[in-house]
C-alpha atoms as a PDB file:
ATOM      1  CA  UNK A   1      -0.179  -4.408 -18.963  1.00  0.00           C
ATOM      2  CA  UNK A   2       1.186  -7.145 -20.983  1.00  0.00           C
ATOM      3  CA  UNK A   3      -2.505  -7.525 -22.732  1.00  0.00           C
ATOM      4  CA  UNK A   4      -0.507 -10.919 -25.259  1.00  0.00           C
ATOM      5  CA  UNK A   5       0.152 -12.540 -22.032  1.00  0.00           C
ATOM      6  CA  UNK A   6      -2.983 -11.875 -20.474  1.00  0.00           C
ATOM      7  CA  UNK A   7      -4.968 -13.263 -23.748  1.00  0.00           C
ATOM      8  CA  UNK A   8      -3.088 -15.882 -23.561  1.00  0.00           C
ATOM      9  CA  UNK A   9      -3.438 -17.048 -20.100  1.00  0.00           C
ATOM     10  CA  UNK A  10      -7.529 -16.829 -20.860  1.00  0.00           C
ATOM     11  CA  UNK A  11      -7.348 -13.485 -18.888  1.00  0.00           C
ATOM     12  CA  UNK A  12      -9.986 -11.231 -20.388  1.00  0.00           C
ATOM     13  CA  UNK A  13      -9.285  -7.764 -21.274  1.00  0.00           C
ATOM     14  CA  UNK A  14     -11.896  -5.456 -21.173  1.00  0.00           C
ATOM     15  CA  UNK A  15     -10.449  -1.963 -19.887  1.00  0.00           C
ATOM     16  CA  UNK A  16     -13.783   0.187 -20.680  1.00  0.00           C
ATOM     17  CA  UNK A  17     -15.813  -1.880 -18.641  1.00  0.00           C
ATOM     18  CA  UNK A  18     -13.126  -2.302 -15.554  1.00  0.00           C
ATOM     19  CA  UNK A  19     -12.390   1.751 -15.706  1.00  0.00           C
ATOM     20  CA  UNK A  20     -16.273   2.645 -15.369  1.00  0.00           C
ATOM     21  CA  UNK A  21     -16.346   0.009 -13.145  1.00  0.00           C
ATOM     22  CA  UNK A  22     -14.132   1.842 -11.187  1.00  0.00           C
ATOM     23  CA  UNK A  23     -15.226   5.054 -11.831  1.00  0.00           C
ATOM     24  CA  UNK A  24     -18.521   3.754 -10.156  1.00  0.00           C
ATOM     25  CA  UNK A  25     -17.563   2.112  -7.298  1.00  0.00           C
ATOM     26  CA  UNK A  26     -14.288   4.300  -6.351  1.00  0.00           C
ATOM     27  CA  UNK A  27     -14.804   7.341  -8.065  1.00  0.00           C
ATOM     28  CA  UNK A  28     -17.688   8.227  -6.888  1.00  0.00           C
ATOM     29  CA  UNK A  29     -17.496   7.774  -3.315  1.00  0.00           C
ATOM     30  CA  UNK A  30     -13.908   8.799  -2.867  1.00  0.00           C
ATOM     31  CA  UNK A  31     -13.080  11.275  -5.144  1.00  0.00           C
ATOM     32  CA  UNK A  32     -15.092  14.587  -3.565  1.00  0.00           C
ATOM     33  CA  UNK A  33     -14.115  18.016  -3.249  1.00  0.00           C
ATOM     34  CA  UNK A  34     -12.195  18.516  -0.009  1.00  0.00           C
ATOM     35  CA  UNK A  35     -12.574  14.815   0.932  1.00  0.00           C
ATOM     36  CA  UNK A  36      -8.862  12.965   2.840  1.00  0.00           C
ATOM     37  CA  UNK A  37      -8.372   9.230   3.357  1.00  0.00           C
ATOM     38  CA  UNK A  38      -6.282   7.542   4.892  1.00  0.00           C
ATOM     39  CA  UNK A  39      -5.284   4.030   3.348  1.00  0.00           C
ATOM     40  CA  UNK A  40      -7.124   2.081   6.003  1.00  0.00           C
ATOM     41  CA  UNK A  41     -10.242   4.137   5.848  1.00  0.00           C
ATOM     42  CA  UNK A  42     -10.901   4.424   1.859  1.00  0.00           C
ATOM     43  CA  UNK A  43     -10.407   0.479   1.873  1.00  0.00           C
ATOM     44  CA  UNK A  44     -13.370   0.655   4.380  1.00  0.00           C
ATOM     45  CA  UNK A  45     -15.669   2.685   2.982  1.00  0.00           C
ATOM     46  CA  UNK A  46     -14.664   0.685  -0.270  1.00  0.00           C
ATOM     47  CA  UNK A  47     -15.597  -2.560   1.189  1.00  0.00           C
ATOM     48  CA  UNK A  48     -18.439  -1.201   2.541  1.00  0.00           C
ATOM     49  CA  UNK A  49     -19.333   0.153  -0.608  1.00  0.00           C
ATOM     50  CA  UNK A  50     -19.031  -2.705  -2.909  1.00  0.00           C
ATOM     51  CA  UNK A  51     -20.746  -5.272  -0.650  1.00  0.00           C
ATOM     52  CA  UNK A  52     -24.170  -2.837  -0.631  1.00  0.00           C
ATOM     53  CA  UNK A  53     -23.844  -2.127  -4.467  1.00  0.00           C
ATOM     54  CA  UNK A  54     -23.343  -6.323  -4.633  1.00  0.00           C
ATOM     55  CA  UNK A  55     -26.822  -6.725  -2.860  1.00  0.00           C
ATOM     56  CA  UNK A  56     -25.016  -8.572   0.045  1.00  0.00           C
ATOM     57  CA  UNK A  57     -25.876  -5.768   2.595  1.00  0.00           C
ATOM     58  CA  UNK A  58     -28.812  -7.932   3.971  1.00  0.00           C
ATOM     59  CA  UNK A  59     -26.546 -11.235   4.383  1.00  0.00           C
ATOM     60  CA  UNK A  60     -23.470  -8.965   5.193  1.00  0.00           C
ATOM     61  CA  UNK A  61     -25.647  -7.766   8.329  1.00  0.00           C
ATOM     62  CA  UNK A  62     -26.707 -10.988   9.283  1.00  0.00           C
ATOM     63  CA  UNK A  63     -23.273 -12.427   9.141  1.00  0.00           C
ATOM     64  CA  UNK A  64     -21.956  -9.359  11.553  1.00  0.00           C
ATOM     65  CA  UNK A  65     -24.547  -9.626  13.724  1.00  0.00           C
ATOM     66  CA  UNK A  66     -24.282 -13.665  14.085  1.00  0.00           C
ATOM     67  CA  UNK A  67     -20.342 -13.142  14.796  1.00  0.00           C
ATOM     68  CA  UNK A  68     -21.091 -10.453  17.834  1.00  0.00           C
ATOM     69  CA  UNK A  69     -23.682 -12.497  19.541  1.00  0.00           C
ATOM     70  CA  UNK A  70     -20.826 -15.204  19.322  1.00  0.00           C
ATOM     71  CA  UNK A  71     -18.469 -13.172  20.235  1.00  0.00           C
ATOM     72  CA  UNK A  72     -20.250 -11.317  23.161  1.00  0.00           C
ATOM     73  CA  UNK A  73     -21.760 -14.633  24.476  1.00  0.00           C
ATOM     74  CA  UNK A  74     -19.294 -17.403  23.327  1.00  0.00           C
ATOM     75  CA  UNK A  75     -21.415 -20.248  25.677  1.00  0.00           C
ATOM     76  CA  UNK A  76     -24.971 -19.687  24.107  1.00  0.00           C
ATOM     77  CA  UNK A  77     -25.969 -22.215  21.779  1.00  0.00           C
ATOM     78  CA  UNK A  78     -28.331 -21.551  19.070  1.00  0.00           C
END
């Protein structure tokens, strides 16, 4: 990382925090004995992961379920 650049640009740099940040929210969850993932399923369960440790799960679910009713009866309106 080019961290002169980066200060420059108004980037901040604050690797500590980023790498426990990741440590948390990757780490964690991904990183267990015996576990495999595929690309496409470890950037699931990541973006799973991140929107319930955001505190978005309740308006993520709403969201989901307000696109399938759409979706499964595109003529309602509500």
């Amino acid at each position: 990382m080019r961290d002169d650049e980066c200060l420059r640009e108004g980037y901040p740099i604050a690797s500590g925090v980023i790498e426990g940040a990741c440590r948390h929210v990757v780490g964690d969850r991904l990183d267990r004995t015996g576990t495999r993932w595929s690309v496409a399923g470890a950037v699931a369960m990541l973006a799973t992961r991140t929107t319930y440790l955001s505190d978005d799960w309740q308006d993520y679910h709403q969201f989901r379920i307000s696109r399938e009713q759409t979706r499964l009866h595109p003529n309602t309106k509500t």
